[in-house]
N, C-alpha and C. Protein backbone atom coordinates (compact mmCIF):
# COMPACT_ATOMS: atom_id res chain seq x y z
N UNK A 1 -15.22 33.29 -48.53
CA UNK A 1 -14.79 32.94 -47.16
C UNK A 1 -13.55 33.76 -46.81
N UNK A 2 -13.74 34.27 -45.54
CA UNK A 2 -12.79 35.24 -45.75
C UNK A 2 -10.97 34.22 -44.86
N UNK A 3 -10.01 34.38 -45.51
CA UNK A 3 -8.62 33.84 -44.70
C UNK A 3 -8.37 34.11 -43.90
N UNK A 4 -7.85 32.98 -43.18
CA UNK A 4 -7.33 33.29 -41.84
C UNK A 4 -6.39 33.95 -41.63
N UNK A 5 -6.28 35.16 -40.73
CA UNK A 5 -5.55 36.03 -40.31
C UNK A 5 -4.56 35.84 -39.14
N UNK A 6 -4.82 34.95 -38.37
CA UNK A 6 -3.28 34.63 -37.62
C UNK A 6 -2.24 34.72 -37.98
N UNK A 7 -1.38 35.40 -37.83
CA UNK A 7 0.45 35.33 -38.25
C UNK A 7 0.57 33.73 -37.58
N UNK A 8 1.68 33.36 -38.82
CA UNK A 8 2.25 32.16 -38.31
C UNK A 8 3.45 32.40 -36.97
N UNK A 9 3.84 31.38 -36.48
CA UNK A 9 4.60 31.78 -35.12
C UNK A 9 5.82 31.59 -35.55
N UNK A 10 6.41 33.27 -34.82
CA UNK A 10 8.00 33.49 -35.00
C UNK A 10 8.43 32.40 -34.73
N UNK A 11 9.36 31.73 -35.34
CA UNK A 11 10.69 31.14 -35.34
C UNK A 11 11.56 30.93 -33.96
N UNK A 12 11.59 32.54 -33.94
CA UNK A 12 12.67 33.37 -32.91
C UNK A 12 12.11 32.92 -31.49
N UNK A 13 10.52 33.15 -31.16
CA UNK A 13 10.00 32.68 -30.14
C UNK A 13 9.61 31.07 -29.84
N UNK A 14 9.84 30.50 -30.64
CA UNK A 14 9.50 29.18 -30.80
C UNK A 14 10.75 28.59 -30.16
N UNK A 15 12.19 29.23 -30.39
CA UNK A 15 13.22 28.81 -29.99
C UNK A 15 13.97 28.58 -28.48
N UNK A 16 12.59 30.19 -27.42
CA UNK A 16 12.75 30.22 -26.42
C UNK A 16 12.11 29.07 -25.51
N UNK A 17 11.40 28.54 -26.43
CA UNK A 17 10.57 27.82 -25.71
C UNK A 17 11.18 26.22 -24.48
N UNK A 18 10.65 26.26 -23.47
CA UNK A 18 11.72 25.29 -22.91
C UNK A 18 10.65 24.00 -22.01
N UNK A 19 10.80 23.22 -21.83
CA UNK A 19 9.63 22.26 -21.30
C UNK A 19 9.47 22.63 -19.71
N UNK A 20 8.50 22.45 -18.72
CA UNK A 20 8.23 23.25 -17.67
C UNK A 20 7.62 21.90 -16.71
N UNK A 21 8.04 21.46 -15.65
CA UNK A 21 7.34 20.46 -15.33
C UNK A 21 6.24 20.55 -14.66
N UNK A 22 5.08 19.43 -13.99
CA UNK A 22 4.06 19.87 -13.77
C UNK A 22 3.87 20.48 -12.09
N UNK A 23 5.23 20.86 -12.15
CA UNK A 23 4.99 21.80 -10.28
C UNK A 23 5.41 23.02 -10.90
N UNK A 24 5.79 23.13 -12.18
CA UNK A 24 6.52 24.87 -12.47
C UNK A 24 7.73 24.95 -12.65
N UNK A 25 8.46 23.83 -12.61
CA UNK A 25 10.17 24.26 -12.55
C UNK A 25 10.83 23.56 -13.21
N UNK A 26 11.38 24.16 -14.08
CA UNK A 26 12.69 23.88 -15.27
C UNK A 26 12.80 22.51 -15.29
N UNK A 27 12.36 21.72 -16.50
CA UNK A 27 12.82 20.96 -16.58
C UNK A 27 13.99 20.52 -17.84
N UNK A 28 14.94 21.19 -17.52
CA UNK A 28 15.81 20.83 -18.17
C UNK A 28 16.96 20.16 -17.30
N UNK A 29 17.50 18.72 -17.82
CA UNK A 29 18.10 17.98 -16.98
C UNK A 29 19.24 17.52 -17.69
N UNK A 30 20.85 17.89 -17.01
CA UNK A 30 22.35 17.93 -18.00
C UNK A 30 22.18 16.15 -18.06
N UNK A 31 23.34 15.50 -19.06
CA UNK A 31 23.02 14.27 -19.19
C UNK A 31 24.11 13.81 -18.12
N UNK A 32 24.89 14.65 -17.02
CA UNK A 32 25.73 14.05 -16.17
C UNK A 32 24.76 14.02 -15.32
N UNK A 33 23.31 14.84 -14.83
CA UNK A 33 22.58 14.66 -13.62
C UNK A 33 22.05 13.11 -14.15
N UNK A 34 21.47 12.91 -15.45
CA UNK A 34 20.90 11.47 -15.67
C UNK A 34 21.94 10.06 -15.22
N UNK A 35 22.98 10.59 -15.45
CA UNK A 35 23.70 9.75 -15.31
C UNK A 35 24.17 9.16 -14.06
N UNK A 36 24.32 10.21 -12.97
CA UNK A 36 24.04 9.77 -11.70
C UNK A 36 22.88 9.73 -11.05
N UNK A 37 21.61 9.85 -11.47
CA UNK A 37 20.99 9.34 -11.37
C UNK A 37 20.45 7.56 -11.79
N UNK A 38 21.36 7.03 -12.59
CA UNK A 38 20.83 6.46 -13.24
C UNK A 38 21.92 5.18 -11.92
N UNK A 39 23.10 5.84 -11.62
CA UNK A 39 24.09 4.99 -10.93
C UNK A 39 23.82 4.65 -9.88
N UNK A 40 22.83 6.07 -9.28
CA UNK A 40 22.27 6.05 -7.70
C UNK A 40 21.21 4.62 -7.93
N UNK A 41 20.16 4.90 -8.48
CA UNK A 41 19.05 3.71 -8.73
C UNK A 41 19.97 2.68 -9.43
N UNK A 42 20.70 2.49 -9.31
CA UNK A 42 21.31 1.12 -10.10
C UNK A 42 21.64 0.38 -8.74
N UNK A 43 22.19 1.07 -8.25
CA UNK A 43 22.94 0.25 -6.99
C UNK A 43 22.17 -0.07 -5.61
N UNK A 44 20.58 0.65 -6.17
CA UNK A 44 19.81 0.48 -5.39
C UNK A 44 19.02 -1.02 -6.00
N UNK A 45 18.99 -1.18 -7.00
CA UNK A 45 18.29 -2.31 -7.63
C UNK A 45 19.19 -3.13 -7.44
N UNK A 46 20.23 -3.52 -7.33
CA UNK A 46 21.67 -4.29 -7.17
C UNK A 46 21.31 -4.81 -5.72
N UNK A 47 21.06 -3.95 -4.50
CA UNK A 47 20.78 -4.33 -3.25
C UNK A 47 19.43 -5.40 -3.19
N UNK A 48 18.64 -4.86 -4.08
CA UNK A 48 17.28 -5.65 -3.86
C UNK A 48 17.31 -7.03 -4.34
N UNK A 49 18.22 -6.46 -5.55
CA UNK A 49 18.53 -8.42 -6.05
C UNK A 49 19.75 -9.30 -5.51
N UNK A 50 20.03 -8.34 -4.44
CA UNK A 50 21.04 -8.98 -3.26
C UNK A 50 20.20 -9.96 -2.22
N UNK A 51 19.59 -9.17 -2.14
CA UNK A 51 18.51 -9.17 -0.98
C UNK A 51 17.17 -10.13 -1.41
N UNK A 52 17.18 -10.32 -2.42
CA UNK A 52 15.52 -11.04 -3.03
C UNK A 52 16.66 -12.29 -3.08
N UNK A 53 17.88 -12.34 -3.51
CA UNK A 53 18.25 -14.06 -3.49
C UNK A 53 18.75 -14.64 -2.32
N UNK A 54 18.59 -13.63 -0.91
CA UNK A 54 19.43 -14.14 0.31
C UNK A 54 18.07 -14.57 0.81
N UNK A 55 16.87 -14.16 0.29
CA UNK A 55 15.92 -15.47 0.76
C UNK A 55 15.67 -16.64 1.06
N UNK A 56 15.81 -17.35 1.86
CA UNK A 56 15.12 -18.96 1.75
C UNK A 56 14.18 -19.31 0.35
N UNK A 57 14.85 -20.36 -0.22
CA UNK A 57 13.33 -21.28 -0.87
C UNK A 57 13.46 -22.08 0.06
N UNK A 58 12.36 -22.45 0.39
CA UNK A 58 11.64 -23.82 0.78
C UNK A 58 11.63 -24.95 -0.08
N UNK A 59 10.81 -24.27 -1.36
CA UNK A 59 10.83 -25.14 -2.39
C UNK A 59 11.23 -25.56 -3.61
N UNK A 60 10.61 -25.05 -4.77
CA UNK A 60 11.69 -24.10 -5.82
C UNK A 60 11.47 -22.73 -6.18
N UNK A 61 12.46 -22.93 -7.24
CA UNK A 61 13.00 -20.96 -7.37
C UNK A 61 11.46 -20.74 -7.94
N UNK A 62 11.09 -21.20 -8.45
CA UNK A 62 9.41 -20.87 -9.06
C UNK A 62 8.64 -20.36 -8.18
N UNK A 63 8.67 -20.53 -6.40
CA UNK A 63 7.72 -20.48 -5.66
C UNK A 63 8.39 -19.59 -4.51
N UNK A 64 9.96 -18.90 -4.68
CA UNK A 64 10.50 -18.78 -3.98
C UNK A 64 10.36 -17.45 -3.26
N UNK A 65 9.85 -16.77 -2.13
CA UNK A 65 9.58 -15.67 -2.10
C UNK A 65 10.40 -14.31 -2.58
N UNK A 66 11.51 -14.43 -2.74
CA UNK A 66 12.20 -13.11 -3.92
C UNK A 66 11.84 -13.43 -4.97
N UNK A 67 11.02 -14.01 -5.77
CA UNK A 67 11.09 -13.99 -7.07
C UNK A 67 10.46 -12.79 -7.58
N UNK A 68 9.50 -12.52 -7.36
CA UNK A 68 8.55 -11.82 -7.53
C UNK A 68 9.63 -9.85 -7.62
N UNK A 69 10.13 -9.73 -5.86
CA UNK A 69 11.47 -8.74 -6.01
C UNK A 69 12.71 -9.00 -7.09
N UNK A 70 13.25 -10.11 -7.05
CA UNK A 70 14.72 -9.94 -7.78
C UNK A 70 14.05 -9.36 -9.28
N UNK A 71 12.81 -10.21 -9.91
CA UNK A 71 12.27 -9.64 -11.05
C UNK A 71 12.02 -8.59 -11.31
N UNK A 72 11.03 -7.68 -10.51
CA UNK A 72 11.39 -5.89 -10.23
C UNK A 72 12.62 -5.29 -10.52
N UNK A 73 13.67 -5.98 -9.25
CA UNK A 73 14.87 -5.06 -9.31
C UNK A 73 15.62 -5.42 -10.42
N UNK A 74 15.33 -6.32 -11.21
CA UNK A 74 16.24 -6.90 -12.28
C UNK A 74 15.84 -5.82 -13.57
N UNK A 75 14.38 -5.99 -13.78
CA UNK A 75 13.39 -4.75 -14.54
C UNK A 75 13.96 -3.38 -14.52
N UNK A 76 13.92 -2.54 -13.16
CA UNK A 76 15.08 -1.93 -12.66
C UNK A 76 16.17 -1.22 -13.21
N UNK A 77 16.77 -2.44 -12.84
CA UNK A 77 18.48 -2.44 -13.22
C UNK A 77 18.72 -2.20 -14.83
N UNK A 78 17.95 -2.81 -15.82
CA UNK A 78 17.82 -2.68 -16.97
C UNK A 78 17.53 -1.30 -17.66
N UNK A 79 16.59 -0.85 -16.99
CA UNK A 79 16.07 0.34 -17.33
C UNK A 79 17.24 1.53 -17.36
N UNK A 80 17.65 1.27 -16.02
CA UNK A 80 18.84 1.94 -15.45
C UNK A 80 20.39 2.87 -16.57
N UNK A 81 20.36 1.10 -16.86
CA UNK A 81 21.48 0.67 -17.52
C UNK A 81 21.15 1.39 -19.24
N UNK A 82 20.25 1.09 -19.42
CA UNK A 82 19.85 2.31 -20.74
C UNK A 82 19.64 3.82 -20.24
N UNK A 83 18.99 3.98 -19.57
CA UNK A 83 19.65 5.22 -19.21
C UNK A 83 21.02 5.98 -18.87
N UNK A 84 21.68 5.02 -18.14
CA UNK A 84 23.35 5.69 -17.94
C UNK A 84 24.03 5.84 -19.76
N UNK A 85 23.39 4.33 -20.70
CA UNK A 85 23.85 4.78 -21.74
C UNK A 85 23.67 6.00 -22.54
N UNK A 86 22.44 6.48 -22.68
CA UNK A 86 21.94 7.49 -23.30
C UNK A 86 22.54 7.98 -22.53
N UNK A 87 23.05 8.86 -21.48
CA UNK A 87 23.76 10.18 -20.78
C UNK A 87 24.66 10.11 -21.16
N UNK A 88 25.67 8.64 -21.47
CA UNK A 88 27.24 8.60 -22.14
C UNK A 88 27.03 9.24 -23.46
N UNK A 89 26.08 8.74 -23.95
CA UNK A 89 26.42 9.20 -25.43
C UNK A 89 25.97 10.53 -25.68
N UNK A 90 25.35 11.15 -24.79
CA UNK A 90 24.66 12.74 -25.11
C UNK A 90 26.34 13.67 -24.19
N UNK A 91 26.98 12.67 -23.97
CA UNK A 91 27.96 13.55 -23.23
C UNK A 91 28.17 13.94 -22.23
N UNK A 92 27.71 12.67 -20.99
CA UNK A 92 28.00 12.80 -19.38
C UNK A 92 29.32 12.64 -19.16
N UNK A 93 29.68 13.22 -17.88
CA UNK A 93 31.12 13.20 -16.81
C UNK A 93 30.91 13.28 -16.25
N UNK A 94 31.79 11.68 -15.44
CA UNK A 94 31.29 11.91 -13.82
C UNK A 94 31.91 13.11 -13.48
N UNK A 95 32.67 14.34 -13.23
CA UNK A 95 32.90 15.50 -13.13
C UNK A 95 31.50 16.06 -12.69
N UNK A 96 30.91 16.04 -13.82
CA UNK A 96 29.84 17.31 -13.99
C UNK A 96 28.72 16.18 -12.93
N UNK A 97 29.14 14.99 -11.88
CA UNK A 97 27.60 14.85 -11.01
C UNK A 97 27.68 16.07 -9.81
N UNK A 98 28.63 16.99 -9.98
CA UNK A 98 28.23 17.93 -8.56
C UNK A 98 26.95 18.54 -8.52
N UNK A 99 26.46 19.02 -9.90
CA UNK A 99 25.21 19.15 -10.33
C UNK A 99 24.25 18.34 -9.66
N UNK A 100 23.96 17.57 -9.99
CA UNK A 100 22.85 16.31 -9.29
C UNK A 100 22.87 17.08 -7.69
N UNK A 101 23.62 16.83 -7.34
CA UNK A 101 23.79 17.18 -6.03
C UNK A 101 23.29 18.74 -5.53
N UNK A 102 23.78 19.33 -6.07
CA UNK A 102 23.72 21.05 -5.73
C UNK A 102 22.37 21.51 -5.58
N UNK A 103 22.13 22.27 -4.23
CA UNK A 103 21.06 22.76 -3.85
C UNK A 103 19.98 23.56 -4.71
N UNK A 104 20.92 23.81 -6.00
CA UNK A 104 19.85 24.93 -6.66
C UNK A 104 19.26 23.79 -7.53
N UNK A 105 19.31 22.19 -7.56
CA UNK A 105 18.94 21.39 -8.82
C UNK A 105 17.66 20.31 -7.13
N UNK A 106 17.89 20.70 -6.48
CA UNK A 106 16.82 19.87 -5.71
C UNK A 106 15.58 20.87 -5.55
N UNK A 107 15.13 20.78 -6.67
CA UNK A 107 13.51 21.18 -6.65
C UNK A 107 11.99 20.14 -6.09
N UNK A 108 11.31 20.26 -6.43
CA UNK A 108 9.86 19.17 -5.89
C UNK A 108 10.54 17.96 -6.25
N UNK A 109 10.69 17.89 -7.37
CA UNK A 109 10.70 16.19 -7.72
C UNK A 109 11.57 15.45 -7.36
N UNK A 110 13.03 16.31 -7.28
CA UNK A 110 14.26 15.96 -6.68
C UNK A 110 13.81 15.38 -5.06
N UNK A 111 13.18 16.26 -4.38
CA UNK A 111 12.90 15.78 -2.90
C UNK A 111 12.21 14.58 -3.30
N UNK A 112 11.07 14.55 -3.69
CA UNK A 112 10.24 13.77 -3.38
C UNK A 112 10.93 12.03 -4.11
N UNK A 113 12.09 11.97 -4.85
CA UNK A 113 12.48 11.33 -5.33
C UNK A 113 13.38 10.53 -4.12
N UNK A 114 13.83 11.61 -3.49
CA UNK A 114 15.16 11.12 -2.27
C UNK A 114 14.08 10.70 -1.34
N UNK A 115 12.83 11.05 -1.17
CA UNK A 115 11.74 10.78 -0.21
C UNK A 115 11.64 9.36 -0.35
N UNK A 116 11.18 8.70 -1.53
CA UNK A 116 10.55 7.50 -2.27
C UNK A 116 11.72 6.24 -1.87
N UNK A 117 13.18 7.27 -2.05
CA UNK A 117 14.26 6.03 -1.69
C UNK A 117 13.97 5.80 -0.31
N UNK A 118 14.13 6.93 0.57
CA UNK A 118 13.80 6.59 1.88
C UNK A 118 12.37 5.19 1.98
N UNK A 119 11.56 5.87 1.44
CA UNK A 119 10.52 5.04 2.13
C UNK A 119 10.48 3.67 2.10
N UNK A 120 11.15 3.22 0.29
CA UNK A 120 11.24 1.74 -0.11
C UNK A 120 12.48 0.97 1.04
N UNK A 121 13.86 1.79 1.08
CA UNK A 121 14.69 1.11 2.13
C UNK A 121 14.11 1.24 3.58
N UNK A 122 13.42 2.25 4.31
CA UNK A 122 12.42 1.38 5.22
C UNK A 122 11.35 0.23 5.38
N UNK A 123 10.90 0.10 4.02
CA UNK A 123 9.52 -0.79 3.90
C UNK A 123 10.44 -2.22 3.61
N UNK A 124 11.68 -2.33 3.04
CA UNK A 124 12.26 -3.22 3.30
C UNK A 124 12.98 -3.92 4.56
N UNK A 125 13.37 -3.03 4.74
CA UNK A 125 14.06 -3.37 6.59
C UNK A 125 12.43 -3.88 7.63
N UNK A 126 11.96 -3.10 7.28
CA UNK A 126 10.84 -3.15 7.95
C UNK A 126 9.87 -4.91 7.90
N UNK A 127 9.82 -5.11 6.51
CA UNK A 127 9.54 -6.32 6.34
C UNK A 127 10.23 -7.44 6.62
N UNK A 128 11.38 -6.60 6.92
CA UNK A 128 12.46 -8.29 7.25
C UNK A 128 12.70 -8.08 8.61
N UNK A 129 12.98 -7.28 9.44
CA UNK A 129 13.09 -7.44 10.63
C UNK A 129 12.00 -7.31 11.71
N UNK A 130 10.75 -6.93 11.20
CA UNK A 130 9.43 -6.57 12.36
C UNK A 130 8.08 -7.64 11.57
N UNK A 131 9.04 -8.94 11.57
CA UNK A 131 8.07 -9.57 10.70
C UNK A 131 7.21 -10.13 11.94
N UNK A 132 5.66 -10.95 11.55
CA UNK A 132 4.76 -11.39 11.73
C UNK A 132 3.46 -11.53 11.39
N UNK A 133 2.63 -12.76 11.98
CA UNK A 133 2.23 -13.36 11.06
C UNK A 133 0.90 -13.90 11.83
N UNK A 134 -0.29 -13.12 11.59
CA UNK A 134 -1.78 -13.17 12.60
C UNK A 134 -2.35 -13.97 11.08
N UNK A 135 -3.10 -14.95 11.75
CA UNK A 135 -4.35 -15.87 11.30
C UNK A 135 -5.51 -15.64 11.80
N UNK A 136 -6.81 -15.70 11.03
CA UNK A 136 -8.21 -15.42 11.41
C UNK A 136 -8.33 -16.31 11.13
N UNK A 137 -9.38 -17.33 11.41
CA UNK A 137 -10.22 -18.14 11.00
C UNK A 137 -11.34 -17.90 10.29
N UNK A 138 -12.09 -18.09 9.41
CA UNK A 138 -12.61 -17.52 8.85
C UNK A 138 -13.66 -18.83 8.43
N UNK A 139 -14.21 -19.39 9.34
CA UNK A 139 -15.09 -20.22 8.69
C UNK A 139 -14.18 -21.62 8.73
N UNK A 140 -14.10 -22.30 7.48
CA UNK A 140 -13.00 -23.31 7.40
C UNK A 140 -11.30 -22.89 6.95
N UNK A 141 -11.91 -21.42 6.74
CA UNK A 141 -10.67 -20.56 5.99
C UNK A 141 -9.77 -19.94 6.94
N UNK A 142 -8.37 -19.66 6.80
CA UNK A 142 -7.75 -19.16 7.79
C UNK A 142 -7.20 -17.90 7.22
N UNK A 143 -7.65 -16.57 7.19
CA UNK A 143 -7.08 -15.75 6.58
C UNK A 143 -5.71 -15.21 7.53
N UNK A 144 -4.86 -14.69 6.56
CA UNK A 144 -3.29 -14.57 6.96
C UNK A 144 -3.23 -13.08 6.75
N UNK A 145 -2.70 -12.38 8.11
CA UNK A 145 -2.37 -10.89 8.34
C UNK A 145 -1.26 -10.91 8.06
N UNK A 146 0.04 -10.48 7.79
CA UNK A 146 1.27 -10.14 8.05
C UNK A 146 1.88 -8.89 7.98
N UNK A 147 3.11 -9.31 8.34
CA UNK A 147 3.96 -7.76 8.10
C UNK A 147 4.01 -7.34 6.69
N UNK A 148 4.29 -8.20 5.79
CA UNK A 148 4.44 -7.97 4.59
C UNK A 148 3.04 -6.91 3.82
N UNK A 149 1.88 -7.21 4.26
CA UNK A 149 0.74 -6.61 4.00
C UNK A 149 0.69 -5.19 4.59
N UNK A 150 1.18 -5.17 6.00
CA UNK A 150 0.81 -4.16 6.62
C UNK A 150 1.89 -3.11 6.48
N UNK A 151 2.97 -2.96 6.27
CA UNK A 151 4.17 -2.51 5.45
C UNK A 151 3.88 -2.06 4.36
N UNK A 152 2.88 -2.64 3.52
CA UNK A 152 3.01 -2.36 1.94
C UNK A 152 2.30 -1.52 2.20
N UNK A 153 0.79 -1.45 2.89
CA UNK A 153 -0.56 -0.55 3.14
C UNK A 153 0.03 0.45 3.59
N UNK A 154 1.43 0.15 4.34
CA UNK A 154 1.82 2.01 4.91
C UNK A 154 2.47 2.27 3.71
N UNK A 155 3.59 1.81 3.44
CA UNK A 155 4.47 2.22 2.19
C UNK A 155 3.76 2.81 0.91
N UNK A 156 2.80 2.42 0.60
CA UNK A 156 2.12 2.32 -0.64
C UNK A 156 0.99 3.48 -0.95
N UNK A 157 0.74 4.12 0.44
CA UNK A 157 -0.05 5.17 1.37
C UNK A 157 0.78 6.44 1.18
N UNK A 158 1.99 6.16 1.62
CA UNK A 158 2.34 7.66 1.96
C UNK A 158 3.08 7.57 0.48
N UNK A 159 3.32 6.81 -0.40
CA UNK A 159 3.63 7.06 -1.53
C UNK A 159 3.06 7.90 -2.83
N UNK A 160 1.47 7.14 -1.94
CA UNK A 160 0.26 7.36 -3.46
C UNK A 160 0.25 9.17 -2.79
N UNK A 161 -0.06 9.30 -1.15
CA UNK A 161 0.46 10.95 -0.94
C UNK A 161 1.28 12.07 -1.63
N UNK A 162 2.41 11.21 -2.00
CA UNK A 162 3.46 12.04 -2.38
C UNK A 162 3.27 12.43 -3.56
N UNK A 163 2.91 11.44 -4.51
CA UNK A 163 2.88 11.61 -6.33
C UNK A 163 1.40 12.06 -6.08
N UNK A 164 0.69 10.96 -6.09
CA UNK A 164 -0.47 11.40 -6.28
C UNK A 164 -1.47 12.81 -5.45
N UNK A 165 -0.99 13.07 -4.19
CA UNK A 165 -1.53 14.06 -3.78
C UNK A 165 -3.07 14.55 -3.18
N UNK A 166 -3.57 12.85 -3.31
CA UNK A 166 -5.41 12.87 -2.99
C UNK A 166 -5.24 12.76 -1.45
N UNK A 167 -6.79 12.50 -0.99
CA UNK A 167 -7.19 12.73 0.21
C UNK A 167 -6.39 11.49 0.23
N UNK A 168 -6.05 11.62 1.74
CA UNK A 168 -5.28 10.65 2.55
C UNK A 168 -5.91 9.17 2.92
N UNK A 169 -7.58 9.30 2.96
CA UNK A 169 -8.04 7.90 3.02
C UNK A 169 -8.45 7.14 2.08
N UNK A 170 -8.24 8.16 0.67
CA UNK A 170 -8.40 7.49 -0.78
C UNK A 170 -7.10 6.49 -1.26
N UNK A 171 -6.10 7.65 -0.94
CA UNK A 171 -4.65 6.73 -0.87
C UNK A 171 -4.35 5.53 0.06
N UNK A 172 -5.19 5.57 1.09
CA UNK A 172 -4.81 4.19 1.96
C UNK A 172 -6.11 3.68 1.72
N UNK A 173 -7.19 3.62 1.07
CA UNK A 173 -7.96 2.54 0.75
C UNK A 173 -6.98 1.99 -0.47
N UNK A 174 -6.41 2.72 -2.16
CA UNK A 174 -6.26 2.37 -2.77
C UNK A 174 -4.84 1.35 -2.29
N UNK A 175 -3.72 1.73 -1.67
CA UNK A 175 -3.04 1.06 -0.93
C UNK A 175 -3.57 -0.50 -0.03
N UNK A 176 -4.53 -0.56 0.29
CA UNK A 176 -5.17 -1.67 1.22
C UNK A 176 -5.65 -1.93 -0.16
N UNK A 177 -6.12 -2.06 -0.53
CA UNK A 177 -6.90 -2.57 -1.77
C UNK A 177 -5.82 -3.93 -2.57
N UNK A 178 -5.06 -2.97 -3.16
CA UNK A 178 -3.98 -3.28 -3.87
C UNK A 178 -3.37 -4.47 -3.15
N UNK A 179 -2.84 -4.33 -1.76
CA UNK A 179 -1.84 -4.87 -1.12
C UNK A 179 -2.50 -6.30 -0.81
N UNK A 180 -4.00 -6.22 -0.34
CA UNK A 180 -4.12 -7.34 0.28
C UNK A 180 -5.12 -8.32 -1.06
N UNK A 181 -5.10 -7.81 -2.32
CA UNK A 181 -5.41 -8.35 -3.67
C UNK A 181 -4.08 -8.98 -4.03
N UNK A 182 -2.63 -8.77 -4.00
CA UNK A 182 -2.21 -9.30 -4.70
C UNK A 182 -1.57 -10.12 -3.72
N UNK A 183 -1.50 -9.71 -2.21
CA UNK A 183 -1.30 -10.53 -0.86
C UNK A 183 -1.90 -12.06 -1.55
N UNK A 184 -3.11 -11.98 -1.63
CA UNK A 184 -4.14 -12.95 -1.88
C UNK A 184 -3.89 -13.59 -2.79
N UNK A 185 -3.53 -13.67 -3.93
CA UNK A 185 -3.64 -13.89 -5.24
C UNK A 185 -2.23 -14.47 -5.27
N UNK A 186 -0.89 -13.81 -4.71
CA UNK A 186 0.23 -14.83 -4.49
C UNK A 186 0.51 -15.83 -3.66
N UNK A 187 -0.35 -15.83 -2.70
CA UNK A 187 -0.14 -16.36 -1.34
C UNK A 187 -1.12 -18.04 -1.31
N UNK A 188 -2.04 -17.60 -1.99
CA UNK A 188 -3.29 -18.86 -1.89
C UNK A 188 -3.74 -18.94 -3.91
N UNK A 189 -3.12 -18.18 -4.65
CA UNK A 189 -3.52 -18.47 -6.45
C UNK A 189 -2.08 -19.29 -6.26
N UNK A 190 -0.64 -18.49 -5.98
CA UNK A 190 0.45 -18.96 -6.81
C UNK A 190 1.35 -19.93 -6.12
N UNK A 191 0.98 -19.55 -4.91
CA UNK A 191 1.34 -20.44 -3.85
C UNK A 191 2.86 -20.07 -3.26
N UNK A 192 3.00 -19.13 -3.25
CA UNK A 192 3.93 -17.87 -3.56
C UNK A 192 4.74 -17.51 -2.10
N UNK A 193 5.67 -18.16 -0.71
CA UNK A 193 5.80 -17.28 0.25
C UNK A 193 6.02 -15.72 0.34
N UNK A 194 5.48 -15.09 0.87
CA UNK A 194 5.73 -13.64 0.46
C UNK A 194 6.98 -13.63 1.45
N UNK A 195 7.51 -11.99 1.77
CA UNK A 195 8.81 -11.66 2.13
C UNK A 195 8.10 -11.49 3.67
N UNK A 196 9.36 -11.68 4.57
CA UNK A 196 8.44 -11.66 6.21
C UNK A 196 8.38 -12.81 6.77
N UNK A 197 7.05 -13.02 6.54
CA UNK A 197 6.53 -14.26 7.70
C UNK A 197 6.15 -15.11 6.42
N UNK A 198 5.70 -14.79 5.41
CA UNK A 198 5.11 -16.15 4.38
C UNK A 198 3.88 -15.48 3.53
């Protein structure tokens, strides 16, 4: 049988090697950009669990419509919070966040990241101030439209757009799908007020 003839791989070239993300561009990230990153989304999860406990209960905290959010943003915040650590210990300064910032470090993902904040702090405002609340009848059944549903179906739409990148009515079926399954399932399984109208 005759041996394999491949040279094993230089060393030297193995060393150039650098990780590439999946749009093409450098992903190499200093641990001061993680780190303000990690401060930016912190204080954004901080708002939501501001905001998920300035809710009304009606009834109890079990049934209370932030529960479902403060738990997210709490999830969140955690995540967060291990991340800012790992950047301390690899050797962040707040000094070095001008980086984060600087035009030559906002590539695809960078936008589409500042995009995603945008969209969630609209889909929130949005749900709390343009709330309402359409009933069908449905037989003996009264099915419930709201803002909260119809908010998520946009939010959740131009999101699955952004990352995901499919046809536009695949993303808003999978969006409608989603939204008015778990609409359903909290609203009439858990007994759950959602955020909005209920």
């Amino acid at each position: 049988m005759a041996a394999n003839s491949t040279p094993p791989p230089d060393p030297d070239d193995m060393k150039k090697a650098k990780f590439v993300g999946e749009e093409g561009e450098d992903g190499n990230v200093t641990p001061s950009m993680e780190l303000a990153a990690a401060v930016i989304i912190g204080l954004f999860a901080l708002v939501g669990i501001y905001l998920a406990f300035e809710l009304s209960v009606p009834d109890s905290i079990f049934t209370a419509p932030g529960l479902l959010p403060a738990i997210t943003a709490i999830t969140l915040l955690a995540m967060v919070i291990g991340l800012g650590i790992k950047a301390l210990k690899a050797g962040a300064s707040l000094g070095g966040w001008i980086e984060y910032f600087s035009p030559t470090n906002w590539q695809t993902d960078s936008i589409r990241s500042v995009q995603l904040i945008a969209i969630i702090v609209a889909y929130i405002f949005a749900v709390d101030w343009l709330g309402f609340d359409i009933r069908i009848p449905v037989g003996s059944f009264d099915f419930r439209f709201s803002s909260y549903e119809l908010f998520s179906i946009i939010a959740l739409t131009w999101i699955l757009k952004l990352f995901w990148q499919a046809p536009l009515f695949k993303c808003f079926a999978v969006a409608a799908g989603w939204s008015l399954i778990l609409a359903t399932v909290f609203r009439y399984g858990f007994r759950i007020l959602l955020p909005g109208s209920g």
